[in-house]
C-alpha atoms as a PDB file:
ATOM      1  CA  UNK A   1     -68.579  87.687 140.331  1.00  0.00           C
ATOM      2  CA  UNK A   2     -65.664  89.628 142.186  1.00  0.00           C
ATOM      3  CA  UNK A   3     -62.373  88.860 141.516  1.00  0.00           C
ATOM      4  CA  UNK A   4     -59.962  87.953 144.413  1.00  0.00           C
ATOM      5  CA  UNK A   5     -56.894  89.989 144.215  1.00  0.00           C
ATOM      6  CA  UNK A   6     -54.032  87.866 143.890  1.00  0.00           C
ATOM      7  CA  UNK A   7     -51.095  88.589 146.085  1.00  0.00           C
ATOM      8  CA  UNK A   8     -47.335  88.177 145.740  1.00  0.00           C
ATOM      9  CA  UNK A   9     -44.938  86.967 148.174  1.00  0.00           C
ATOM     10  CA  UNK A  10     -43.313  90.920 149.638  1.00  0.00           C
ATOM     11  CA  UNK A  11     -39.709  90.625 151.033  1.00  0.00           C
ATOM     12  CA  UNK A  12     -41.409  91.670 154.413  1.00  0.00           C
ATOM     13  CA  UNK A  13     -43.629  89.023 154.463  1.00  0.00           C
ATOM     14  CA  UNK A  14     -41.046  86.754 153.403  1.00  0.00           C
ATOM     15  CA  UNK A  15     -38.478  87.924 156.339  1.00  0.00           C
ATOM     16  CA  UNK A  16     -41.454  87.089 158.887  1.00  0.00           C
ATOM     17  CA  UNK A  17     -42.130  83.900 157.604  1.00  0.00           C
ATOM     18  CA  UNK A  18     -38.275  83.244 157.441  1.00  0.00           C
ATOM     19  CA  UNK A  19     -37.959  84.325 160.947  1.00  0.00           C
ATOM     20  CA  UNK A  20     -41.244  82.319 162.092  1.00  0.00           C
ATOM     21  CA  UNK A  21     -40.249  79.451 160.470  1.00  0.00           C
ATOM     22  CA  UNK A  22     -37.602  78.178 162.866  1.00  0.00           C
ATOM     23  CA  UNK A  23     -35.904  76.788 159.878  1.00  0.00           C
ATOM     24  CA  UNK A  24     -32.094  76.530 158.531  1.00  0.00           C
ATOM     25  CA  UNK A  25     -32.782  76.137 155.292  1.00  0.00           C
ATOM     26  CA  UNK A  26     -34.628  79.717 155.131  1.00  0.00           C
ATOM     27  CA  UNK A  27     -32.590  81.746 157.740  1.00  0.00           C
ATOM     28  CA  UNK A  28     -29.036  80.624 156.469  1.00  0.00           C
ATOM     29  CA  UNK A  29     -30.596  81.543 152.794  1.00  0.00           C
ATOM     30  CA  UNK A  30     -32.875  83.979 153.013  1.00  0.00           C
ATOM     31  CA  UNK A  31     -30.899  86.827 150.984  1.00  0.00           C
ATOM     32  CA  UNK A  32     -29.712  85.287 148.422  1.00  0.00           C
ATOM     33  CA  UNK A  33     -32.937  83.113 148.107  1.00  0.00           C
ATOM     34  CA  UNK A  34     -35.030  86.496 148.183  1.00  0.00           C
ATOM     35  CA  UNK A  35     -32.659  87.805 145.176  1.00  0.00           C
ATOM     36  CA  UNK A  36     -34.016  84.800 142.962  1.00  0.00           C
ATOM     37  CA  UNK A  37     -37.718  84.557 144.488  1.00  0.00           C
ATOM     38  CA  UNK A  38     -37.745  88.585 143.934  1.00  0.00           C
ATOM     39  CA  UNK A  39     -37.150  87.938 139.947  1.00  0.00           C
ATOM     40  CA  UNK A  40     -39.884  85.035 139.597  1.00  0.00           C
ATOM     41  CA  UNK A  41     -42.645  87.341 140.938  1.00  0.00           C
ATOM     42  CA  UNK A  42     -41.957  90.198 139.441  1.00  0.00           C
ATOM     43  CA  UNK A  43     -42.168  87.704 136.101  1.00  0.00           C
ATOM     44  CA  UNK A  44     -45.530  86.194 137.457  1.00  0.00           C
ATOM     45  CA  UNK A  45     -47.288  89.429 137.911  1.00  0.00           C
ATOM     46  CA  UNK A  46     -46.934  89.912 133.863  1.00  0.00           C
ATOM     47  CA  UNK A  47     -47.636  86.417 133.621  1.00  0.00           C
ATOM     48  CA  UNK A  48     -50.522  85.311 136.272  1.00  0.00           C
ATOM     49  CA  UNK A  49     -52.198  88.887 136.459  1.00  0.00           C
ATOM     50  CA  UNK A  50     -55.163  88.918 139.383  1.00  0.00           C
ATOM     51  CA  UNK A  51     -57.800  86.515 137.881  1.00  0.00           C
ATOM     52  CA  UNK A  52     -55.053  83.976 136.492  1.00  0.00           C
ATOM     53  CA  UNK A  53     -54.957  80.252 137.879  1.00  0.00           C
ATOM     54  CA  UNK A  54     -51.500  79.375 139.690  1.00  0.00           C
ATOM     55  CA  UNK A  55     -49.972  76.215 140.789  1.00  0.00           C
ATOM     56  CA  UNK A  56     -46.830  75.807 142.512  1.00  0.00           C
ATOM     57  CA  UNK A  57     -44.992  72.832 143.684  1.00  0.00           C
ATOM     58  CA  UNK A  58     -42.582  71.903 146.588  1.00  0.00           C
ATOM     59  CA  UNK A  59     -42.460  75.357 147.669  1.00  0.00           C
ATOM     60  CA  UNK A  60     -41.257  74.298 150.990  1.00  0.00           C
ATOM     61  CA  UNK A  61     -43.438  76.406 153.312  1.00  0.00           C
ATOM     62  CA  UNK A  62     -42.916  79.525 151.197  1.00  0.00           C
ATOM     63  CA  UNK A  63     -45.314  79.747 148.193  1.00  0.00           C
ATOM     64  CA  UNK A  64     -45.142  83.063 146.015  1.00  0.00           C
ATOM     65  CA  UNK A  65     -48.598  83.945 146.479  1.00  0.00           C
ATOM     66  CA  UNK A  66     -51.616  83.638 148.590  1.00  0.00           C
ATOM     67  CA  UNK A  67     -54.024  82.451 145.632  1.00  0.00           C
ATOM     68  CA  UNK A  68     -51.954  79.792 144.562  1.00  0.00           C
ATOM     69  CA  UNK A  69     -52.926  75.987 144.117  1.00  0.00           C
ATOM     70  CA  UNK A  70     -50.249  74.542 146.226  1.00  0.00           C
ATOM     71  CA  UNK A  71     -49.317  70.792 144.746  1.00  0.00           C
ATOM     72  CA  UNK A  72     -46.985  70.237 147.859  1.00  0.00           C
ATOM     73  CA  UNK A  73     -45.364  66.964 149.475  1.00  0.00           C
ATOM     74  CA  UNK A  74     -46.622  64.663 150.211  1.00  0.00           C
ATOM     75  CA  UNK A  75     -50.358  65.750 148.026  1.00  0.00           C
ATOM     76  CA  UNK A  76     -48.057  65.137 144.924  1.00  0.00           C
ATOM     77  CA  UNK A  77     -45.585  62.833 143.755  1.00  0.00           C
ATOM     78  CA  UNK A  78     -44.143  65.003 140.186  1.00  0.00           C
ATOM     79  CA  UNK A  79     -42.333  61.581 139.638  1.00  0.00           C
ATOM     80  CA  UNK A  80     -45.306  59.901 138.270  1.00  0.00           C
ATOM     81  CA  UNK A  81     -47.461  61.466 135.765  1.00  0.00           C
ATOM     82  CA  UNK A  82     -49.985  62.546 135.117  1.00  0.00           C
ATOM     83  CA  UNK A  83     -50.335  65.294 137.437  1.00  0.00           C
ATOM     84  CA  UNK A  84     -53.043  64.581 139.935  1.00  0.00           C
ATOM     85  CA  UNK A  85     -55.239  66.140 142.786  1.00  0.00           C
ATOM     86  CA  UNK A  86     -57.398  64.127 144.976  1.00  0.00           C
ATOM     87  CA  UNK A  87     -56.190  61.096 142.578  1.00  0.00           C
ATOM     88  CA  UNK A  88     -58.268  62.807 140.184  1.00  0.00           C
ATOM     89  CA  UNK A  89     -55.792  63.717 136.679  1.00  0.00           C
ATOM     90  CA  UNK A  90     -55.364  67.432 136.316  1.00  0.00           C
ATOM     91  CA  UNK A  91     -57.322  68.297 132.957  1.00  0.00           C
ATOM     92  CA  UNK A  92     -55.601  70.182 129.686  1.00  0.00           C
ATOM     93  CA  UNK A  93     -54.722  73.824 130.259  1.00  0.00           C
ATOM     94  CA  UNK A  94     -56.347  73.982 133.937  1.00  0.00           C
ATOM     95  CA  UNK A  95     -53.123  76.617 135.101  1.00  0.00           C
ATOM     96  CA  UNK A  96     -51.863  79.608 133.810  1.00  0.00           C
ATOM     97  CA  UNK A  97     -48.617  79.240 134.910  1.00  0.00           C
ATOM     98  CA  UNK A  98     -46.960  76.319 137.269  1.00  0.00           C
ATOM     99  CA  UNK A  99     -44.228  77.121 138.940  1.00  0.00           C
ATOM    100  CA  UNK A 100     -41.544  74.800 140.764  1.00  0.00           C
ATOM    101  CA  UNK A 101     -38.108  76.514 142.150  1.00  0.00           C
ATOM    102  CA  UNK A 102     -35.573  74.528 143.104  1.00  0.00           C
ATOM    103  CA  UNK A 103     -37.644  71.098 142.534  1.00  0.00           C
ATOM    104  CA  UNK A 104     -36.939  69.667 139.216  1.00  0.00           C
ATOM    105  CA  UNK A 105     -33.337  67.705 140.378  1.00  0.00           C
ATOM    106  CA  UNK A 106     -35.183  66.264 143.050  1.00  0.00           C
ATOM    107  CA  UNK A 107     -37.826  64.347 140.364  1.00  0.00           C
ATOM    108  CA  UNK A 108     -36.822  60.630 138.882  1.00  0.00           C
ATOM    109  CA  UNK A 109     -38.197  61.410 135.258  1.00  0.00           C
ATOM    110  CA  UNK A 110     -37.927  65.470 134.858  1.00  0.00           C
ATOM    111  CA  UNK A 111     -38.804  65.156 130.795  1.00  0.00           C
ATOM    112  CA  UNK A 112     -42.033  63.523 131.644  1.00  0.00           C
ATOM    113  CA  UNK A 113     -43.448  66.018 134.306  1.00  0.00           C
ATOM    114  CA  UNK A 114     -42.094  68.768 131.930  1.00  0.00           C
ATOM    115  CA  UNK A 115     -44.300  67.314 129.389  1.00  0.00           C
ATOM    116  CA  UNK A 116     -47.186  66.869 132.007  1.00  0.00           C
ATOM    117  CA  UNK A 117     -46.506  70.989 132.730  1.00  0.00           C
ATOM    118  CA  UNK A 118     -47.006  71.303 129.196  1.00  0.00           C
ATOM    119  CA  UNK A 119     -50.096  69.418 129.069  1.00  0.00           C
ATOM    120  CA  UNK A 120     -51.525  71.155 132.166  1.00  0.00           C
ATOM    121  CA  UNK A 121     -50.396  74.734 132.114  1.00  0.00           C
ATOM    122  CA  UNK A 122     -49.958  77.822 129.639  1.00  0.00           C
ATOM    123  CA  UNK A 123     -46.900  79.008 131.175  1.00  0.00           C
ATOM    124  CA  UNK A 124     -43.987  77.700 133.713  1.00  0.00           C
ATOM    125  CA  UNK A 125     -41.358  79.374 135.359  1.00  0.00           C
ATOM    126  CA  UNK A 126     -38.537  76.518 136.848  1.00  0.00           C
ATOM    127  CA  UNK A 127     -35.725  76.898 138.374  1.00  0.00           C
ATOM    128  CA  UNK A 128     -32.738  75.029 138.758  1.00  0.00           C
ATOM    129  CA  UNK A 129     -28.921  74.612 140.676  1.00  0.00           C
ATOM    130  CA  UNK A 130     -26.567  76.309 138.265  1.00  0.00           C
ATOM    131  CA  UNK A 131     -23.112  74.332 137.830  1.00  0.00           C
ATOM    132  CA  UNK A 132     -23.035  73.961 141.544  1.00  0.00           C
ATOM    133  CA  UNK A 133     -19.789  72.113 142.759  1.00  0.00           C
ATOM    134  CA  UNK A 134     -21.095  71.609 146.644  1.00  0.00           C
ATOM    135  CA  UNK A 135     -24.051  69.803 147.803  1.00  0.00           C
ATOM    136  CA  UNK A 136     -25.103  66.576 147.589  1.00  0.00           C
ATOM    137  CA  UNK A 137     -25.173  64.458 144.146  1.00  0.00           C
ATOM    138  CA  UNK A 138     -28.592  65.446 142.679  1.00  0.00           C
ATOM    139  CA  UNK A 139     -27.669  69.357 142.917  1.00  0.00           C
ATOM    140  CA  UNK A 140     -24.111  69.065 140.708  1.00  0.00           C
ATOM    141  CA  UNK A 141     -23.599  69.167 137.307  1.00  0.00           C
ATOM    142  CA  UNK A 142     -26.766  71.256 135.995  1.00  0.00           C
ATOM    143  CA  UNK A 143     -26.398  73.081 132.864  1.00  0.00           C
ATOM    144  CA  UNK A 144     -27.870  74.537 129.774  1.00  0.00           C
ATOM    145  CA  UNK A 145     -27.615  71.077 128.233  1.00  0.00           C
ATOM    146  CA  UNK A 146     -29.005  68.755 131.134  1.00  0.00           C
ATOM    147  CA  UNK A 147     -31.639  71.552 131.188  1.00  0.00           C
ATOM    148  CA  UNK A 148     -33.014  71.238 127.687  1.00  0.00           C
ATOM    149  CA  UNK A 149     -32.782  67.835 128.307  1.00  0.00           C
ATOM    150  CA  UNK A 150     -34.787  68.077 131.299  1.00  0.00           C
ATOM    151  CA  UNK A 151     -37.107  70.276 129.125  1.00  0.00           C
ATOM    152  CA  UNK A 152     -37.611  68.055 125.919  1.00  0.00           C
ATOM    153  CA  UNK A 153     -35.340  70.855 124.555  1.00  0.00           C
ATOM    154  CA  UNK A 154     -38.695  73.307 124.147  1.00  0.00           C
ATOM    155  CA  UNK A 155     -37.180  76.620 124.247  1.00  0.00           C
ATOM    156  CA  UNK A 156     -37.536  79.226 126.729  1.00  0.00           C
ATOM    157  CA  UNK A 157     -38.729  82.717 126.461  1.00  0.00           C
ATOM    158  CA  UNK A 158     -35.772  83.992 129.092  1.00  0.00           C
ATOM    159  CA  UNK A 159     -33.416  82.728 131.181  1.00  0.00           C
ATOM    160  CA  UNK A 160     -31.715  84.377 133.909  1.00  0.00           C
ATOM    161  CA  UNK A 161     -29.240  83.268 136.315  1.00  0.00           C
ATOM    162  CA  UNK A 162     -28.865  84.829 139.616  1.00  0.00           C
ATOM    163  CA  UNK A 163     -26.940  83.270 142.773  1.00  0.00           C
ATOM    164  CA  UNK A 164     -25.947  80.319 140.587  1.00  0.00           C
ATOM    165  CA  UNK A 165     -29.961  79.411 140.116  1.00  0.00           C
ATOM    166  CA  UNK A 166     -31.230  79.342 136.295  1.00  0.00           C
ATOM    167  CA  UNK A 167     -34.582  80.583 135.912  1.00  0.00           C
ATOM    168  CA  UNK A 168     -36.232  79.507 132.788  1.00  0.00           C
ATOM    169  CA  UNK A 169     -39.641  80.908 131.671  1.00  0.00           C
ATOM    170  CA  UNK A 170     -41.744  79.278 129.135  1.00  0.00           C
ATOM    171  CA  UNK A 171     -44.949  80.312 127.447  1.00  0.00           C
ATOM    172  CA  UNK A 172     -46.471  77.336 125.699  1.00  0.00           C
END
């Protein structure tokens, strides 16, 4: 069986799709939100090497590579578990890694789809508003604790914050 060669999200790719996209959210960001993006794939290709089974939600239009399972909006609702596709529950350990940037303030119960990321994936990089002051309610007031809350306090193998984002990596 040949394996399909899994490939990343490149900044040049990115800056087409940005342009393409006719979209203010990803032209008024797109340097700063390359910066972060940049430092999750360079993480997922030690992670989700070629043959590797990703899953990313919400990535707005922008996924971080080409072989990923994309568990978008309106296909999922990550406010009530367990995870599903084609209303069909996602089984144990199905992913390698899940990935959700910018996604988890935007859930009702964020300690119950971390648990269902547990339950469904081996690895999960998440990333989160960083002590933002400006935006609307949802986006202020993230930290370390509201984090590990968020997280049922499971640790993380790294965190790194870059353009007031957290990125939190987990191997479970």
């Amino acid at each position: 069986e040949e394996i399909e060669i899994m490939a990343y999200l490149t900044h040049e790719t990115f800056l087409k799709k940005v342009e393409s996209s006719n979209s203010k959210y990803w032209q008024e960001g797109k340097t700063y939100r390359w910066q972060y993006m940049e430092y999750v794939i360079n993480n997922l290709k030690q992670i989700c090497p070629n043959d590797s089974k990703l899953i990313e939600a919400g990535t707005s239009g922008m996924p971080l590579s080409d072989k990923s399972f994309l568990y978008e909006y309106p296909e999922y609702d990550l406010n009530v578990t367990p995870f599903k596709i084609n209303g069909e529950r996602i089984n144990n350990y199905q992913f390698d890694c899940f990935t959700a940037l910018q996604v988890w303030e935007h859930l009702d119960n964020q300690s119950a789809a971390f648990q269902e990321v547990m339950r469904i994936s081996k690895s999960a990089v998440l990333s989160f508003p960083y002590k933002w002051d400006w935006g609307d309610a949802r986006h202020k007031g993230i930290d370390g604790k509201k984090i590990e809350r968020w997280t049922c306090g499971i640790r993380p193998v790294s965190i790194k914050i870059i353009n007031h984002r957290a990125i939190y990596i987990w191997k479970f």
